[in-house]
C-alpha atoms as a PDB file:
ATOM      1  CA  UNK A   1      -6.582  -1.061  15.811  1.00  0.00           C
ATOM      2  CA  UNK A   2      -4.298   1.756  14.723  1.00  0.00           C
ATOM      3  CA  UNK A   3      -3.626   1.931  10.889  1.00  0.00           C
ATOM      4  CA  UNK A   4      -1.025   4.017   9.028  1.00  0.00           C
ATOM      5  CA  UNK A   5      -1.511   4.086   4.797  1.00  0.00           C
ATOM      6  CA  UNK A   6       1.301   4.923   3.038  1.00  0.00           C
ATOM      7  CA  UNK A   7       1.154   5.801  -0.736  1.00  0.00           C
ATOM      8  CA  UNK A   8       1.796   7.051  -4.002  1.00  0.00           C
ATOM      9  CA  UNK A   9      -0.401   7.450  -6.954  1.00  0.00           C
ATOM     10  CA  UNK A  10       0.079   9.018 -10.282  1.00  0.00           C
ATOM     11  CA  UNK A  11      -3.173   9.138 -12.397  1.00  0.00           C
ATOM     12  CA  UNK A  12      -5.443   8.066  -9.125  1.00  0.00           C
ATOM     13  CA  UNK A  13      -6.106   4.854  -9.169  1.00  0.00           C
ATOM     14  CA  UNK A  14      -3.819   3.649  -6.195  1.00  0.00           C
ATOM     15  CA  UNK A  15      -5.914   6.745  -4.216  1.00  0.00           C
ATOM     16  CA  UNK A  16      -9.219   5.442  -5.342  1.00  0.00           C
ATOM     17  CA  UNK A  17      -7.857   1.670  -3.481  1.00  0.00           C
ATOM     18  CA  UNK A  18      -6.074   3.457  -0.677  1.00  0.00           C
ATOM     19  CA  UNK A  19      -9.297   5.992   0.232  1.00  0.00           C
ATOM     20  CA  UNK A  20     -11.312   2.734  -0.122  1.00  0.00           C
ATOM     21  CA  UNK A  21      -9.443   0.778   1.887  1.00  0.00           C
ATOM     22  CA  UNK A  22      -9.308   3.468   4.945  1.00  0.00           C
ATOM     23  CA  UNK A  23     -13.122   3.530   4.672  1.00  0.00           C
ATOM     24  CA  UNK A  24     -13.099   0.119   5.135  1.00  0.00           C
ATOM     25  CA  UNK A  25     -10.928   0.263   8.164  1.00  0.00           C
ATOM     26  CA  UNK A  26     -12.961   3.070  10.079  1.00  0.00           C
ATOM     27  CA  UNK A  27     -16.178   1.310   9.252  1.00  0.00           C
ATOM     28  CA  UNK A  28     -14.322  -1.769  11.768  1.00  0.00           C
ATOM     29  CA  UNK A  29     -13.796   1.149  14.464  1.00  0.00           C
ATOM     30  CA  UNK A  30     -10.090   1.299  12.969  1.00  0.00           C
ATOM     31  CA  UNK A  31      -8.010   4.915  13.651  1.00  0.00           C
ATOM     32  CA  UNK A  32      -6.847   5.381  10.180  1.00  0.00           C
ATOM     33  CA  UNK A  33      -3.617   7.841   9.376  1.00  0.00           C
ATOM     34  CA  UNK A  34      -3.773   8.520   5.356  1.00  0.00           C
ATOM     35  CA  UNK A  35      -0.513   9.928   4.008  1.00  0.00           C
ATOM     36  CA  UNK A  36       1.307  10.464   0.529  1.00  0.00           C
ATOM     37  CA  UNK A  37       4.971   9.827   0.671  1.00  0.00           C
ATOM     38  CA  UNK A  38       6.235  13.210   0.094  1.00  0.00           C
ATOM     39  CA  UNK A  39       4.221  13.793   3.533  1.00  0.00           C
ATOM     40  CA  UNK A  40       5.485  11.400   5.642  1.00  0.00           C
ATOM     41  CA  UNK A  41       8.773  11.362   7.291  1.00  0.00           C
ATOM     42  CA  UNK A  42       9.952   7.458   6.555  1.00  0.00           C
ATOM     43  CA  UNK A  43      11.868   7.690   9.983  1.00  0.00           C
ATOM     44  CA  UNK A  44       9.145   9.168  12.461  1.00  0.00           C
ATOM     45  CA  UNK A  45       6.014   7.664  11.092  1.00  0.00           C
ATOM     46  CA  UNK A  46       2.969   7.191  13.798  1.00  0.00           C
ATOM     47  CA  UNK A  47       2.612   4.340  16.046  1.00  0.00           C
ATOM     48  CA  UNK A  48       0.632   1.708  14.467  1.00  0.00           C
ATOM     49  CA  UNK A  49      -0.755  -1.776  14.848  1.00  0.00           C
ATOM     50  CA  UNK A  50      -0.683  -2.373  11.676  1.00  0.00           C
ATOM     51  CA  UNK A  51       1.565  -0.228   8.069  1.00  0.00           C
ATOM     52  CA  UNK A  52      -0.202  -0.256   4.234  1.00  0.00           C
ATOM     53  CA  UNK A  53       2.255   0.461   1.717  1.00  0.00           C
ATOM     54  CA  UNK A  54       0.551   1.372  -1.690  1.00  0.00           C
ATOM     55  CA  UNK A  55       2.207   1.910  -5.017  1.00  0.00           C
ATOM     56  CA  UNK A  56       2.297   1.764  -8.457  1.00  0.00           C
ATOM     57  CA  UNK A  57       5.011   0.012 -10.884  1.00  0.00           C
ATOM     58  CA  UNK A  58       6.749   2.552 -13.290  1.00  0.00           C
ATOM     59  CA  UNK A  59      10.259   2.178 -15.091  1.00  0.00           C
ATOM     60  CA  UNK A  60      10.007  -1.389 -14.554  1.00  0.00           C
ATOM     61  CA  UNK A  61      10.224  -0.923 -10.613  1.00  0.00           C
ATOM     62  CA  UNK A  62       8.859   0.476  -7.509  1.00  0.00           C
ATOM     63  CA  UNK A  63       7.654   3.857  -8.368  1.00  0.00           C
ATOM     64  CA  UNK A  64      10.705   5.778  -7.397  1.00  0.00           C
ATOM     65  CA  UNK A  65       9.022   7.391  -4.028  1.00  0.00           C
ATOM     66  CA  UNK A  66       8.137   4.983  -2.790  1.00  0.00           C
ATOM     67  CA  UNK A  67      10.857   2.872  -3.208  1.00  0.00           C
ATOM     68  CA  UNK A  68      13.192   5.381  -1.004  1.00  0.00           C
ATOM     69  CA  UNK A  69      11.093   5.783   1.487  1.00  0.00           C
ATOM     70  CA  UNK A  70      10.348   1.894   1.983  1.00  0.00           C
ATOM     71  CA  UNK A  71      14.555   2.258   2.128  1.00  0.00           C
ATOM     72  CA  UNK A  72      14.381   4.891   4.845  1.00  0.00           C
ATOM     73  CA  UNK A  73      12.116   3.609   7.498  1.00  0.00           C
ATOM     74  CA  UNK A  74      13.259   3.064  10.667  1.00  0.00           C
ATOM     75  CA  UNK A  75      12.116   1.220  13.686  1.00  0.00           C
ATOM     76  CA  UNK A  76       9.646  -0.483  11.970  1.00  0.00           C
ATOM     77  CA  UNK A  77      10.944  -4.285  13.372  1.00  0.00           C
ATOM     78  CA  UNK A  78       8.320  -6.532  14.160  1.00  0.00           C
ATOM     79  CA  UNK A  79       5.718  -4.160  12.979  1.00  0.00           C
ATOM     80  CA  UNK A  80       2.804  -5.855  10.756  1.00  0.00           C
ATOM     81  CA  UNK A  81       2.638  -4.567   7.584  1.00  0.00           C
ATOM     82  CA  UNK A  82       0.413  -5.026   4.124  1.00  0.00           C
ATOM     83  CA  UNK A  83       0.899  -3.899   0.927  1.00  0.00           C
ATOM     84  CA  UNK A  84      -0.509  -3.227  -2.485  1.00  0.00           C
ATOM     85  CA  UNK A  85       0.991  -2.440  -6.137  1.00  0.00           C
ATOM     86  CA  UNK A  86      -0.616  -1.913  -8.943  1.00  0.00           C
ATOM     87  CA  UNK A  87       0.883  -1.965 -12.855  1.00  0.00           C
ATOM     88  CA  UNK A  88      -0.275  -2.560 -16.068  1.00  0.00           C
ATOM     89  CA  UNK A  89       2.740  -5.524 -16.918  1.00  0.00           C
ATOM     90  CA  UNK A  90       2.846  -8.898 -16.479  1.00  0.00           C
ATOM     91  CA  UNK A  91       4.782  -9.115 -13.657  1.00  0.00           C
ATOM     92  CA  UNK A  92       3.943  -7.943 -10.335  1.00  0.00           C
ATOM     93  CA  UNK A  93       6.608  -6.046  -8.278  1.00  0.00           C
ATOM     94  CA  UNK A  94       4.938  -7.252  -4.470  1.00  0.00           C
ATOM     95  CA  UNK A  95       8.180  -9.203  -4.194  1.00  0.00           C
ATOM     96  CA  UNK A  96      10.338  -6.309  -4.519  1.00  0.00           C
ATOM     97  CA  UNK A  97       8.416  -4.266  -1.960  1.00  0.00           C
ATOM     98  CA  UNK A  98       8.345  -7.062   0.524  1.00  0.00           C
ATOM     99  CA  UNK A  99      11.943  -7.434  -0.198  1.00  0.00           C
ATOM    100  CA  UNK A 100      12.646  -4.188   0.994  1.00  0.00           C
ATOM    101  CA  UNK A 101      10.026  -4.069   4.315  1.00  0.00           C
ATOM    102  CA  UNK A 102      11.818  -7.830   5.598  1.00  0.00           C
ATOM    103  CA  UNK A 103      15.241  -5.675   5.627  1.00  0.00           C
ATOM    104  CA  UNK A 104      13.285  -3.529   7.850  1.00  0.00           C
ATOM    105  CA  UNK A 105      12.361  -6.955   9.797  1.00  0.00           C
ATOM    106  CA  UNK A 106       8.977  -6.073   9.579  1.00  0.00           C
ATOM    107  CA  UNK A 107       6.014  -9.262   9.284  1.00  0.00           C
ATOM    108  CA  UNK A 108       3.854  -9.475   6.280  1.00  0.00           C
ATOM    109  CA  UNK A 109      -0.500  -9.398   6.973  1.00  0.00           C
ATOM    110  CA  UNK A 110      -1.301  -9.208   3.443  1.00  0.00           C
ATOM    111  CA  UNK A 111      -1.000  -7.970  -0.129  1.00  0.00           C
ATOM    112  CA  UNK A 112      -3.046  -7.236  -3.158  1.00  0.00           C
ATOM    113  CA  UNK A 113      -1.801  -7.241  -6.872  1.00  0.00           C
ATOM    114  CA  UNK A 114      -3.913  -5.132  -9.189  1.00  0.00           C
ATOM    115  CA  UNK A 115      -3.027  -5.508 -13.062  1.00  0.00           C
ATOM    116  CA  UNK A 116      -4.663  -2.342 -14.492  1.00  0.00           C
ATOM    117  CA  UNK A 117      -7.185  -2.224 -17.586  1.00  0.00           C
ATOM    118  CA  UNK A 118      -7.164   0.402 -20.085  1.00  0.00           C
ATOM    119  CA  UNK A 119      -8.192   4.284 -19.467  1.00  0.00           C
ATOM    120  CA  UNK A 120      -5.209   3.563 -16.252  1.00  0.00           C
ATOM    121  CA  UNK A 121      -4.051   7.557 -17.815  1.00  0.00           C
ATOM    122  CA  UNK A 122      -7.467   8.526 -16.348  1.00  0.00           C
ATOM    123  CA  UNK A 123      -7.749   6.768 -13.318  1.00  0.00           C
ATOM    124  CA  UNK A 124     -10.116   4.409 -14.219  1.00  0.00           C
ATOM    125  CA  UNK A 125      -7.683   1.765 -14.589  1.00  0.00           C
ATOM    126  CA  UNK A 126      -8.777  -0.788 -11.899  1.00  0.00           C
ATOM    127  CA  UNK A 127      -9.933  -4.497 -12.766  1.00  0.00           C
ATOM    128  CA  UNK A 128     -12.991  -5.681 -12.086  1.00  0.00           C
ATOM    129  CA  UNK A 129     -14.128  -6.749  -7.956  1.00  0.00           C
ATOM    130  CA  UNK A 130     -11.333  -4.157  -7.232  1.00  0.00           C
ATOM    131  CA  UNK A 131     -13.511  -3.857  -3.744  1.00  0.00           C
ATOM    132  CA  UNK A 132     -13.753  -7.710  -3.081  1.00  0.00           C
ATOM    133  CA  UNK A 133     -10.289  -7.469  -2.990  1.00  0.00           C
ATOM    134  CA  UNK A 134      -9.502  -5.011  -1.246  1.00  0.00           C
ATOM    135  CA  UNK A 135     -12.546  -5.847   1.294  1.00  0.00           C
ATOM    136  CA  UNK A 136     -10.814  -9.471   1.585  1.00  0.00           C
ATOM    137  CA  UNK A 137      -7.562  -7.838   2.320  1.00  0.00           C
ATOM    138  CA  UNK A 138      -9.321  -5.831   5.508  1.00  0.00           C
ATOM    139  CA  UNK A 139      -9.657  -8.933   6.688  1.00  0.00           C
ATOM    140  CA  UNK A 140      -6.058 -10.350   6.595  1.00  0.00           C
ATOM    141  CA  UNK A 141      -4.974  -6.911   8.285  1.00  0.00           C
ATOM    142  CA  UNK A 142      -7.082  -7.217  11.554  1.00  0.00           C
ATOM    143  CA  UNK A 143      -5.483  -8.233  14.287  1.00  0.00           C
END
């Protein structure tokens, strides 16, 4: 299985999930491509069996990044795709990035909504069985 992570993190917590996660991937013989947005060109991005988009919540949105360059992807129909937010609010923003990735026609695997403790600032932000979750969301990517 071919993997491509997309993602943005301020303080490092979305890094922390998105290193994890590409462990977790390469441990299951997965060929894992880990870039930042400001790396990645939204219209040329690798091959893959399967996309991870990864970002925070800030201003009451997508973080801003991300947001344009889940707007300018191309080819990406019929592609699988998961994807992960994190936020300290009440109210996850998953439906706005899936929003945006079913314009692209692209299918939903899985997703993971992480409400942030305190000490977020310092990137030590993420809840409890953080792992367990994101180990359970491995699972829902394979193919």
């Amino acid at each position: 299985m071919k993997c491509v992570i997309v993602y943005w993190s301020r303080f490092g917590n979305g890094k922390k999930v998105v290193e994890y996660l590409s462990e977790r991937l390469k441990k299951k013989k997965a060929e894992v491509h880990l870039v930042k947005t400001d790396e990645a060109d939204p219209a040329a991005l690798p091959d893959a069996d399967v996309y991870v988009f990864s970002a925070p919540t800030e201003a009451f949105n997508i973080q801003r990044n991300m947001k344009l360059f889940m707007k300018k992807l191309r080819g990406m129909e019929g592609k699988k795709y998961g994807i992960i937010n994190t936020h300290n609010m009440k109210r996850s923003w998953l439906n706005k990035m899936e929003k945006l990735l079913n314009k692209k026609q692209m299918e939903k695997r899985a997703a993971i909504d992480f409400r942030m403790g305190k000490d977020t600032d310092k990137g030590e932000g993420l809840p409890e069985g953080w792992k367990k979750t994101v180990d359970e969301f491995v699972e829902k990517l394979s193919i």
